[in-house]
Protein backbone atom coordinates (compact mmCIF):
# COMPACT_ATOMS: atom_id res chain seq x y z
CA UNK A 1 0.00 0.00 0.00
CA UNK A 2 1.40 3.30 -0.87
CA UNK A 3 0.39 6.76 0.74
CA UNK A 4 1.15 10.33 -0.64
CA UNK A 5 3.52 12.43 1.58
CA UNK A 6 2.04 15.85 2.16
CA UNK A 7 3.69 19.15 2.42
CA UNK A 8 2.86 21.26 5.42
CA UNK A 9 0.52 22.89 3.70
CA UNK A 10 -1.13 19.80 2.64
CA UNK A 11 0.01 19.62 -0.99
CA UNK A 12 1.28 16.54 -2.03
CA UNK A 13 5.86 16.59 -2.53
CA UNK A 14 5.34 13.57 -5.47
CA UNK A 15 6.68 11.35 -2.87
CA UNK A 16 5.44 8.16 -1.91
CA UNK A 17 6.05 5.78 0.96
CA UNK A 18 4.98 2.34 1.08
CA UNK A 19 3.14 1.07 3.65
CA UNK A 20 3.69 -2.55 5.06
CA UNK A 21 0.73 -5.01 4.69
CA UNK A 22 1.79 -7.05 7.96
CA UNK A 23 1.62 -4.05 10.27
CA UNK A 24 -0.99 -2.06 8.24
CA UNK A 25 -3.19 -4.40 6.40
CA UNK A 26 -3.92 -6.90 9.24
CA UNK A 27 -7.33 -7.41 10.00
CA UNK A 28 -7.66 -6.39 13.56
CA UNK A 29 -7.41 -7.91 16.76
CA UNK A 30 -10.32 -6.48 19.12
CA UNK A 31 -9.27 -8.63 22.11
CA UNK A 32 -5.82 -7.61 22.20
CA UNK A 33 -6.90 -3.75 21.71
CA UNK A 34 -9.33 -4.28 24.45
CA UNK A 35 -6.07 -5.49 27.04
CA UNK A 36 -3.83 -3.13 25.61
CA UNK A 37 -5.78 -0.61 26.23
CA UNK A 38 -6.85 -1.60 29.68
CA UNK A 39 -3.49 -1.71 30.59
CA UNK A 40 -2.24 1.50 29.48
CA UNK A 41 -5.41 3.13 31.78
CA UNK A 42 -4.83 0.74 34.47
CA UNK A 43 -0.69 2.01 34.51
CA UNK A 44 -2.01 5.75 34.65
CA UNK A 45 -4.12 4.93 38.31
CA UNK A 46 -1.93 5.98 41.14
CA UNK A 47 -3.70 3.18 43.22
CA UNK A 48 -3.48 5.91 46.45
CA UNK A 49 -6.82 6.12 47.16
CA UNK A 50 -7.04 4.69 51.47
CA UNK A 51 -10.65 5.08 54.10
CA UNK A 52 -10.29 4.54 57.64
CA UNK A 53 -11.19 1.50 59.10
CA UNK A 54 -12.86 0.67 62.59
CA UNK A 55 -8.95 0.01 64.00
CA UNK A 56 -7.73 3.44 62.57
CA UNK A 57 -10.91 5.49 63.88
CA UNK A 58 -9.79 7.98 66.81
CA UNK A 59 -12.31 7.68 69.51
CA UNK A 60 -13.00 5.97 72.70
CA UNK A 61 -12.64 2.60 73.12
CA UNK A 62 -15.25 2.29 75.66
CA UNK A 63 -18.61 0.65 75.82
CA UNK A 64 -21.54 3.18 74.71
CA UNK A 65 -24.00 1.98 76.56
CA UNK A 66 -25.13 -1.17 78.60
CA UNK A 67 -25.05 -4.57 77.06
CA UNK A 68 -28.96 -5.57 77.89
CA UNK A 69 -31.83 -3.66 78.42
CA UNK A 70 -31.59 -0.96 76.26
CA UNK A 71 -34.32 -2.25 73.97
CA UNK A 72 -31.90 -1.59 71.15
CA UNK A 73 -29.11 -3.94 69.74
CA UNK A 74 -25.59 -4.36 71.25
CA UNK A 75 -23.33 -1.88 71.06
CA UNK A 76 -20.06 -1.97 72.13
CA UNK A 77 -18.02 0.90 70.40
CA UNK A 78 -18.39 4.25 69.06
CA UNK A 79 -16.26 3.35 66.41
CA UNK A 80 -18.46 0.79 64.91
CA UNK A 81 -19.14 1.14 60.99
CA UNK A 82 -23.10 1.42 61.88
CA UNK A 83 -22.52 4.89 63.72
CA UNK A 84 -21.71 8.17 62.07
CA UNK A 85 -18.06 8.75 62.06
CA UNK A 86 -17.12 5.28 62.57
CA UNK A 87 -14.96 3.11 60.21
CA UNK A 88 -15.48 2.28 56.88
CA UNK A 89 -16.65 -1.55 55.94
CA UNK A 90 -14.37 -3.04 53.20
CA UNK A 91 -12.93 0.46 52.23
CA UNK A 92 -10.57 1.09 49.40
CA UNK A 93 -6.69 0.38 50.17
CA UNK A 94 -3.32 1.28 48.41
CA UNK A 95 -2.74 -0.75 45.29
CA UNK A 96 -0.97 -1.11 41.96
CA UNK A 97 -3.29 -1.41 39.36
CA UNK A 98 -0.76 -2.94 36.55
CA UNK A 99 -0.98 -6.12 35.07
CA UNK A 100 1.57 -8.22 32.60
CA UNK A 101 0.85 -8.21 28.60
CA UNK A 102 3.21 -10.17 26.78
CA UNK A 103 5.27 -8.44 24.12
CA UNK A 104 3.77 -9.97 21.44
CA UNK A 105 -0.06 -9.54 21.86
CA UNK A 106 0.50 -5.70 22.36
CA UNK A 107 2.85 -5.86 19.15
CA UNK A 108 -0.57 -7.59 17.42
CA UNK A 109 -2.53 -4.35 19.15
CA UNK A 110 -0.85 -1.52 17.84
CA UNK A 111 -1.03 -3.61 14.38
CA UNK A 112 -4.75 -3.45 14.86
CA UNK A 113 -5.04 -0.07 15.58
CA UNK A 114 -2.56 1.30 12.53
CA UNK A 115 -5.10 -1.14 10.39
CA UNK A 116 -7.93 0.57 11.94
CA UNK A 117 -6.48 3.64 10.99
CA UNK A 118 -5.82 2.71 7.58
CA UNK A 119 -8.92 1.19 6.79
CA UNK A 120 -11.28 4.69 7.99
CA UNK A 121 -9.01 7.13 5.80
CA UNK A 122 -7.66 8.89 8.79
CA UNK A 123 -3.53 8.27 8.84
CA UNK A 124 -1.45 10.20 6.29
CA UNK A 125 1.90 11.00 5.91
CA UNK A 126 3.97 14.30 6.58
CA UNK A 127 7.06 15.78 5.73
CA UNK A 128 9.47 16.03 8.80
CA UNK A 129 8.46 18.45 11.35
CA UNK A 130 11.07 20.35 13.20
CA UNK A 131 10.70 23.71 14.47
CA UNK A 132 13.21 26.57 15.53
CA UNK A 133 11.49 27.52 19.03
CA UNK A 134 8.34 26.22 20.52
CA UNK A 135 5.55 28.62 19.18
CA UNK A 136 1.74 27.61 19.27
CA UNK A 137 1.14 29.50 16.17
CA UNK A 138 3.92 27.63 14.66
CA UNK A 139 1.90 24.54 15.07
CA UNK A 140 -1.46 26.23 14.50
CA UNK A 141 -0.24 26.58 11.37
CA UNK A 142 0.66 23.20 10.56
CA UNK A 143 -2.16 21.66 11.07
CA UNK A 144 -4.17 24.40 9.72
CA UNK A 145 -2.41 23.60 6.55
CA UNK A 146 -3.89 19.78 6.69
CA UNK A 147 -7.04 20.97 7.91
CA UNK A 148 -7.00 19.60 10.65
CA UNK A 149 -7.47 22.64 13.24
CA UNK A 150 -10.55 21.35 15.22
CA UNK A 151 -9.70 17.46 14.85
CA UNK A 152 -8.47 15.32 17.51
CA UNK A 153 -4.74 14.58 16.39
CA UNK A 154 -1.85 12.48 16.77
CA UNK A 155 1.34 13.37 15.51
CA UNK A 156 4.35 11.08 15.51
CA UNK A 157 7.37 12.02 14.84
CA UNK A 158 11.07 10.03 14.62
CA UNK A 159 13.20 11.66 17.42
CA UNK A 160 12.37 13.31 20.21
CA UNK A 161 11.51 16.76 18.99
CA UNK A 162 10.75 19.02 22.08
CA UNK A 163 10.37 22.33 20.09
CA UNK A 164 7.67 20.60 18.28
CA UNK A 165 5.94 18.67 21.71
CA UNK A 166 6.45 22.20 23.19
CA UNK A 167 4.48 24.09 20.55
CA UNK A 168 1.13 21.34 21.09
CA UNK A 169 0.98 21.31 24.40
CA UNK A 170 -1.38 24.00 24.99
CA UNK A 171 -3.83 22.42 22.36
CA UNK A 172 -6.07 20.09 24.23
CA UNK A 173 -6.79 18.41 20.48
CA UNK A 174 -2.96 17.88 19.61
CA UNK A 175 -0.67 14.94 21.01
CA UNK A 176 2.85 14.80 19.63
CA UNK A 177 4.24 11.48 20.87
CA UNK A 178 8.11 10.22 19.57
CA UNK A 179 7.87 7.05 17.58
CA UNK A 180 9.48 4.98 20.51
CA UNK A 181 6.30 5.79 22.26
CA UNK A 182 3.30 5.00 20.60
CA UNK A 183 0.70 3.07 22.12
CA UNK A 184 -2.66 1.47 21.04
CA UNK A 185 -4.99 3.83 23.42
CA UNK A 186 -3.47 7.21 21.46
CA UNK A 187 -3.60 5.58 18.13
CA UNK A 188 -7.46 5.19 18.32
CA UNK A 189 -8.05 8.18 20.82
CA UNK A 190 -7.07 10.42 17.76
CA UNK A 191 -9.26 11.41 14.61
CA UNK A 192 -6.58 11.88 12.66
CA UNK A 193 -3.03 9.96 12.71
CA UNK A 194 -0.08 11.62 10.80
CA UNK A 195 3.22 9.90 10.63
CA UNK A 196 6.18 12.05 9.84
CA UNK A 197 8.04 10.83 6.62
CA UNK A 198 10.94 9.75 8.64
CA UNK A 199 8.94 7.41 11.35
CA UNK A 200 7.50 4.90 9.06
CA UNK A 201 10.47 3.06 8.52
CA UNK A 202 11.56 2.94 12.42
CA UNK A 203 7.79 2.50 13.45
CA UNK A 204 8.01 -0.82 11.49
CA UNK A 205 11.27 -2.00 12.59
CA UNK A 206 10.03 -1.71 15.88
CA UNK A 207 6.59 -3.44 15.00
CA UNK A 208 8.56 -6.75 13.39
CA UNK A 209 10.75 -7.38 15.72
């Protein structure tokens, strides 16, 4: 499969690149999508969140009221998870939410995705993007060029290019991620995918390995 590469503007340079059918022509895995993605939102959970149980309460330890008589039930502490103020029952506790996904499957997921991508028109490819300071405008401008202002966007490019990352950060719509670092939840999260001329080639070394 071959793809145009587009100018900033969004003319085309005559250029082609051609696209692998084992990482872009698969037909898609939903399964492994569905665990790669689940365990790129269960790595982002901080697993901090803690209640107070009955042992951790500060209060008095002594007995409220009599044990009989009453003409209520027993009660024998004020920190009991039936009065206000008193521990919680099988609150939440400090955990880590991450699980193991072997290499492979999540290799088979980001396939899946890039196919996705592929088959609903929405990936294309870019010339190299590099900027001279990080400017918003700068990157306004780019993706005004591909019409692509208001669309949700991903943007990878082949090194680490922080005047470029810089210049998207303040658009909640734009994601620049280095090629080293895409992942299946991004990939679909985004309208539109554009791959930078230069990160085709390394995005599918790192995809057949």
């Amino acid at each position: 499969m071959e793809l145009a590469v587009l100018k900033h503007n969004g003319e085309e340079t005559g250029r082609n690149v051609t696209l692998s059918d084992d990482i872009f022509g698969i037909e898609p895995n939903d399964h492994a999508i569905y665990l790669d993605v689940k365990q790129f939102l269960a790595n982002q959970r901080q697993g901090t969140h803690k209640s107070k149980e009955r042992n951790e309460i500060a209060g008095s330890t002594k007995k409220i009221k009599k044990q009989k008589g009453t003409g209520g039930a027993r009660a024998g502490s004020i920190k009991s998870p039936v009065f206000r103020g008193g521990g919680r029952v099988f609150g939440p506790r400090p955990r880590n939410y991450s699980f193991k996904l072997n290499k492979k499957l999540k290799q088979v997921a980001r396939k899946s995705a890039l196919s996705y991508k592929v088959k609903e028109n929405s990936l294309m490819v870019v010339e190299n993007v590099s900027f001279d300071a990080p400017k918003t405008k700068d990157y306004l401008a780019f993706l005004s060029g591909l019409s692509l202002v208001d669309k949700k966007t991903l943007l990878v490019v082949p090194a680490n290019e922080k005047n470029v990352f810089l210049s998207s950060r303040n658009l909640p719509k734009a994601k620049v991620v280095s090629v080293n670092d895409v992942n299946t939840y991004e990939l679909l999260n985004a309208d539109n995918l554009m791959l930078c001329e230069g990160s085709v080639s390394i995005l599918e070394n790192l995809l057949s390995k």
